[in-house]
C-alpha atoms as a PDB file:
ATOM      1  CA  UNK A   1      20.330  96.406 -60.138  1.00  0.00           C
ATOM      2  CA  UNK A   2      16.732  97.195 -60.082  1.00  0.00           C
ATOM      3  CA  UNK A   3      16.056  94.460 -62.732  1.00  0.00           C
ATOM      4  CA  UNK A   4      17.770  91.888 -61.300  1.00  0.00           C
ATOM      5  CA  UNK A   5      16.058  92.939 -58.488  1.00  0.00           C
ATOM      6  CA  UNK A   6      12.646  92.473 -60.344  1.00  0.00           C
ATOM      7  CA  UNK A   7      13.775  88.996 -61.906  1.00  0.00           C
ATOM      8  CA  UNK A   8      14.363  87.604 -58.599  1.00  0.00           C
ATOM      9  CA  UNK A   9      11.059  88.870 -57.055  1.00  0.00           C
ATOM     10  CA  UNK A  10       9.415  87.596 -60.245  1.00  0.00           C
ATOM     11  CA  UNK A  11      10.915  84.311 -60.091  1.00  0.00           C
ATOM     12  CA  UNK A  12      10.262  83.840 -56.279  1.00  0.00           C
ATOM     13  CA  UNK A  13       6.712  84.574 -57.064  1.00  0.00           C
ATOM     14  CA  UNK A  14       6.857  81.703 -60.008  1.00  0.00           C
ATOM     15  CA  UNK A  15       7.965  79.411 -56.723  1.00  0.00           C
ATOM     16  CA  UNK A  16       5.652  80.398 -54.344  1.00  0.00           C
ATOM     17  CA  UNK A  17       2.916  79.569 -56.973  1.00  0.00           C
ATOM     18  CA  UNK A  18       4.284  76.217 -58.031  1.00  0.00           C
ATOM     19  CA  UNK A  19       4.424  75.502 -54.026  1.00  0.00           C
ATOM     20  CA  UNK A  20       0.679  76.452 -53.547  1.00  0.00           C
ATOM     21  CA  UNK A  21      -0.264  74.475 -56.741  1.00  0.00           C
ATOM     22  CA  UNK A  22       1.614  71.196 -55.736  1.00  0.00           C
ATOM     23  CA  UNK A  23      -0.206  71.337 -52.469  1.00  0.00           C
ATOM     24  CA  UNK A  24      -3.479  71.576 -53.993  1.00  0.00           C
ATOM     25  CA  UNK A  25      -3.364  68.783 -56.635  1.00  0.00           C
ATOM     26  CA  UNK A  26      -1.465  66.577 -54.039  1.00  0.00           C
ATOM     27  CA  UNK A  27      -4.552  67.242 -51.860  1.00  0.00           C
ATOM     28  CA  UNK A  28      -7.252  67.180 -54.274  1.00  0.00           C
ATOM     29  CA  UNK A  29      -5.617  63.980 -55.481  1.00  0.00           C
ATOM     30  CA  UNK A  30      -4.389  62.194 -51.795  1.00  0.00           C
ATOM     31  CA  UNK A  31      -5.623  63.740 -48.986  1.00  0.00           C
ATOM     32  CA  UNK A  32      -3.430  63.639 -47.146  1.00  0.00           C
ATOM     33  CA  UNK A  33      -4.297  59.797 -46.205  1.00  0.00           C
ATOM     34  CA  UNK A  34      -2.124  57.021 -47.247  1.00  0.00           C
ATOM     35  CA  UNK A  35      -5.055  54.716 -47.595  1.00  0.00           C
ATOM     36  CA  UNK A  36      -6.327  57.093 -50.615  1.00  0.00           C
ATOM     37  CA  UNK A  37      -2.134  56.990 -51.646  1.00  0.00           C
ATOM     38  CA  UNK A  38      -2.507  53.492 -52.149  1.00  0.00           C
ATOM     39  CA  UNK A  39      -5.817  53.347 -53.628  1.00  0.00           C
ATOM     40  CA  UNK A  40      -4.809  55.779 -56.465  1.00  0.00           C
ATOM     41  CA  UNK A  41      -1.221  54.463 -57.499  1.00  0.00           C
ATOM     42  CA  UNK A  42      -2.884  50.854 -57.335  1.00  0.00           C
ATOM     43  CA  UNK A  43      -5.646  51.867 -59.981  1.00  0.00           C
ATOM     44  CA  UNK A  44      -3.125  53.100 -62.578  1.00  0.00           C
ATOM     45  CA  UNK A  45      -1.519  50.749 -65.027  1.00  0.00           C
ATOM     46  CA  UNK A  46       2.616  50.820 -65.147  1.00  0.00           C
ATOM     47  CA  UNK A  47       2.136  53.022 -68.254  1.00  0.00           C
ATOM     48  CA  UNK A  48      -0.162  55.080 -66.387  1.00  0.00           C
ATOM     49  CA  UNK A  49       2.190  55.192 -63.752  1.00  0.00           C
ATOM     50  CA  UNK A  50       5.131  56.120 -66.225  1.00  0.00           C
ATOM     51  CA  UNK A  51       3.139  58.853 -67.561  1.00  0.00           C
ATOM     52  CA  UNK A  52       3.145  60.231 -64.331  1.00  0.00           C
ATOM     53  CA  UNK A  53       6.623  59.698 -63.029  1.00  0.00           C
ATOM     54  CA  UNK A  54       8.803  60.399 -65.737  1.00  0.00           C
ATOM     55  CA  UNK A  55       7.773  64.070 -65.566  1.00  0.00           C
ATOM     56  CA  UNK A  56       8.166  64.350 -61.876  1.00  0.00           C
ATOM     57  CA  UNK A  57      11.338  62.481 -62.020  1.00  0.00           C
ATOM     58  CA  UNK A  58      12.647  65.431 -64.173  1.00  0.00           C
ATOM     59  CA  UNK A  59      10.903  68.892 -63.083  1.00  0.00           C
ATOM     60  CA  UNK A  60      11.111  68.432 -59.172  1.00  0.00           C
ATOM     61  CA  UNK A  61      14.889  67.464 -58.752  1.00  0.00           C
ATOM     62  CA  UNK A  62      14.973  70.365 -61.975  1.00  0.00           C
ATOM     63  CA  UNK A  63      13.042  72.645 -59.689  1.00  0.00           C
ATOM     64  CA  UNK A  64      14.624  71.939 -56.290  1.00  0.00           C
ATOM     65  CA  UNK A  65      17.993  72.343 -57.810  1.00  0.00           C
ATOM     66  CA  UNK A  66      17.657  75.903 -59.299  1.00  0.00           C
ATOM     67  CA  UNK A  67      16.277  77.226 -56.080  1.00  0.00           C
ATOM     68  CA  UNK A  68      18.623  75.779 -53.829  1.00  0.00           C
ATOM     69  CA  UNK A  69      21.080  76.993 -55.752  1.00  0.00           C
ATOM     70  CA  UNK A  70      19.634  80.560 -54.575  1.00  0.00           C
ATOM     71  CA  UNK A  71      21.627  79.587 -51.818  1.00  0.00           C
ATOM     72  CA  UNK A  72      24.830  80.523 -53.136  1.00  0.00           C
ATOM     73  CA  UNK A  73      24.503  84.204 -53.501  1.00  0.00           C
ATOM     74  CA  UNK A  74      24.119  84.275 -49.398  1.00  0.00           C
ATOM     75  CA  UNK A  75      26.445  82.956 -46.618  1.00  0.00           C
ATOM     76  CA  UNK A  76      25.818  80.046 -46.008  1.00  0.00           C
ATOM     77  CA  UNK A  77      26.699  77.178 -43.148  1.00  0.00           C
ATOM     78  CA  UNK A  78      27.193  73.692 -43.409  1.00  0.00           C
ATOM     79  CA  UNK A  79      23.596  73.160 -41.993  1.00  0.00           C
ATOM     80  CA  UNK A  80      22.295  74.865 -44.851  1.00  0.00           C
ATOM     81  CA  UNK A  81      24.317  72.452 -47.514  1.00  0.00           C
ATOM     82  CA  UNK A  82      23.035  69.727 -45.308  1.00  0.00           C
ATOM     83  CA  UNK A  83      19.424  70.809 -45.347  1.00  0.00           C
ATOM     84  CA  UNK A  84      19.260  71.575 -49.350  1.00  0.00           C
ATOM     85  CA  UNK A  85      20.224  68.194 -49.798  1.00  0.00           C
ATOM     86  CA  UNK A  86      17.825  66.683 -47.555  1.00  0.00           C
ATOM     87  CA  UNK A  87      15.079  68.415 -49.460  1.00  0.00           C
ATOM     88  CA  UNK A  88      16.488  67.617 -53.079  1.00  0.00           C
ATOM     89  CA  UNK A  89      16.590  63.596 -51.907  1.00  0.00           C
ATOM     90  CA  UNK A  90      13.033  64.073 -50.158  1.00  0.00           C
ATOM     91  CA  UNK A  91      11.764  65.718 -53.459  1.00  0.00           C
ATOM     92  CA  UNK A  92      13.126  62.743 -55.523  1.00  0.00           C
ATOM     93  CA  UNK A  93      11.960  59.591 -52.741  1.00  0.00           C
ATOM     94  CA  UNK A  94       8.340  61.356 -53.057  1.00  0.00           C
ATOM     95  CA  UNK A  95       8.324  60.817 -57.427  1.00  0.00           C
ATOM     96  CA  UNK A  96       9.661  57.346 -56.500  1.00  0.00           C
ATOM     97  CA  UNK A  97       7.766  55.853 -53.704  1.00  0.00           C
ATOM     98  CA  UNK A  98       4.934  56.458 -56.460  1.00  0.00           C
ATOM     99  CA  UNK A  99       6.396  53.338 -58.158  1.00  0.00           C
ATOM    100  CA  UNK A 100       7.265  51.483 -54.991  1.00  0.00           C
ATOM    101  CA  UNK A 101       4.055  51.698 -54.060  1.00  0.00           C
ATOM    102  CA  UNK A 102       2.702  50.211 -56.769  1.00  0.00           C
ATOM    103  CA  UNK A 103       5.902  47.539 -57.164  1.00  0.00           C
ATOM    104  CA  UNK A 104       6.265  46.650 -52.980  1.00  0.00           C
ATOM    105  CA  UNK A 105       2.829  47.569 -51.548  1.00  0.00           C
ATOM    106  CA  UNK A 106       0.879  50.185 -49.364  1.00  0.00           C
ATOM    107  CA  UNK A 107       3.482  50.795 -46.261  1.00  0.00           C
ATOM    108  CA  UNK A 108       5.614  53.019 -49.113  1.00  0.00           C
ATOM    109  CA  UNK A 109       2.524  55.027 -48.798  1.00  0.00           C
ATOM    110  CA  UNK A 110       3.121  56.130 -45.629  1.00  0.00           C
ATOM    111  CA  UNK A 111       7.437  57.172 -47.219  1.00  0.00           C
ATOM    112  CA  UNK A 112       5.100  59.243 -50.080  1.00  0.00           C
ATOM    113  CA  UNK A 113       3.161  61.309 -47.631  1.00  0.00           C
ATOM    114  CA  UNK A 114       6.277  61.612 -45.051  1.00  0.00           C
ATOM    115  CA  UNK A 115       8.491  63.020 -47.966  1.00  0.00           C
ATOM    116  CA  UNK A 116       5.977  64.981 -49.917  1.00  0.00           C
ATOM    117  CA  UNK A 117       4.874  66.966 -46.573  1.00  0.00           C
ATOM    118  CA  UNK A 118       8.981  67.423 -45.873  1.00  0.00           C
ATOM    119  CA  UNK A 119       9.824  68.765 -49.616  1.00  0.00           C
ATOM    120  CA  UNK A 120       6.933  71.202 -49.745  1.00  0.00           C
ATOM    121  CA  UNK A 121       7.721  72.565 -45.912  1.00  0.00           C
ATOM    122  CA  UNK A 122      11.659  72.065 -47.166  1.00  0.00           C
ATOM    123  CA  UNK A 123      10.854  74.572 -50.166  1.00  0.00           C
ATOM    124  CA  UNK A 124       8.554  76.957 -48.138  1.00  0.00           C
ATOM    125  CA  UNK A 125      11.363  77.385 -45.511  1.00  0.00           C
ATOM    126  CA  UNK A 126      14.140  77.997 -48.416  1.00  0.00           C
ATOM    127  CA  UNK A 127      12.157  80.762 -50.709  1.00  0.00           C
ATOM    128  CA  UNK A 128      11.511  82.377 -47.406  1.00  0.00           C
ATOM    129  CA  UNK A 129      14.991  82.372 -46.182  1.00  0.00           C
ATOM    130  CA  UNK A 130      16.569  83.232 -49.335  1.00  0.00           C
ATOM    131  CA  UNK A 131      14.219  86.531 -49.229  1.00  0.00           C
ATOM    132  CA  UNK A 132      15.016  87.269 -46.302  1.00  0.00           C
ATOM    133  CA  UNK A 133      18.663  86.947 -46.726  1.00  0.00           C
ATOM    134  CA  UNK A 134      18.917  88.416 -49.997  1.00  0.00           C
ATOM    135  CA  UNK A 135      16.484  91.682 -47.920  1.00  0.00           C
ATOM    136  CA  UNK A 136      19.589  91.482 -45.415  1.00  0.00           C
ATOM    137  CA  UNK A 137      22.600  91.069 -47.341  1.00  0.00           C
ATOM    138  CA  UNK A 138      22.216  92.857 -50.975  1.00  0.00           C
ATOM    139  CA  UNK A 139      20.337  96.156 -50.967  1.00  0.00           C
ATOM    140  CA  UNK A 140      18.620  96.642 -54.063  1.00  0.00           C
END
């Protein structure tokens, strides 16, 4: 039990440093103003913009879906089902409001910055309740 233990902790540490890390390059890139959104999706070319959506398009619904399904080793409530799939849809309107952006204009800036700050809060809140809960409900 103690490695499983270990693996999880390990893991969760994996996630808290992919969370940290998106922040910071979605900062250092955006800043958090959907005037810079705009001005950097508008200066790539569509195979620029390919480049950087077809990975995106695969790791974050990837990513989302192995740690929600975390969620299945503790009760859980309809809310919770509810929730997870709020943040997996939020994760995958962020990679594609990247190309609406630069297909409909600078108001899907605004559906970037809305859904990017909701996935990353969305993920915080889950790693932190699935510790928790796994603290509560399997003793290790």
């Amino acid at each position: 039990m103690r490695l499983i233990f270990t693996i999880i902790v390990l893991s969760f540490i994996g996630y808290i440093l992919q969370l940290i890390t998106g922040i910071l390059i979605f900062l250092e890139k955006y800043t958090l103003s959907p005037d810079k959104i705009t001005d950097y999706v508008l200066q790539k070319s569509k195979i620029g913009l390919l480049e950087i959506i077809f990975p995106h398009l695969i790791f974050i619904p990837a990513f989302s879906f192995v740690l929600l399904h975390f969620l299945y080793f503790i009760p859980i409530s309809k809310r919770i089902i509810i929730f997870s799939t709020i943040i997996f849809l939020s994760g995958l309107l962020e990679t594609l409001s990247t190309f609406f952006i630069f297909l409909y204009g600078s108001s899907f800036s605004y559906i970037k910055l809305s859904a990017f700050i909701f996935y990353e809060l969305g993920i915080f809140t889950v790693i932190f309740f699935i510790i928790f809960s796994f603290r509560k409900y399997h003793r290790f």
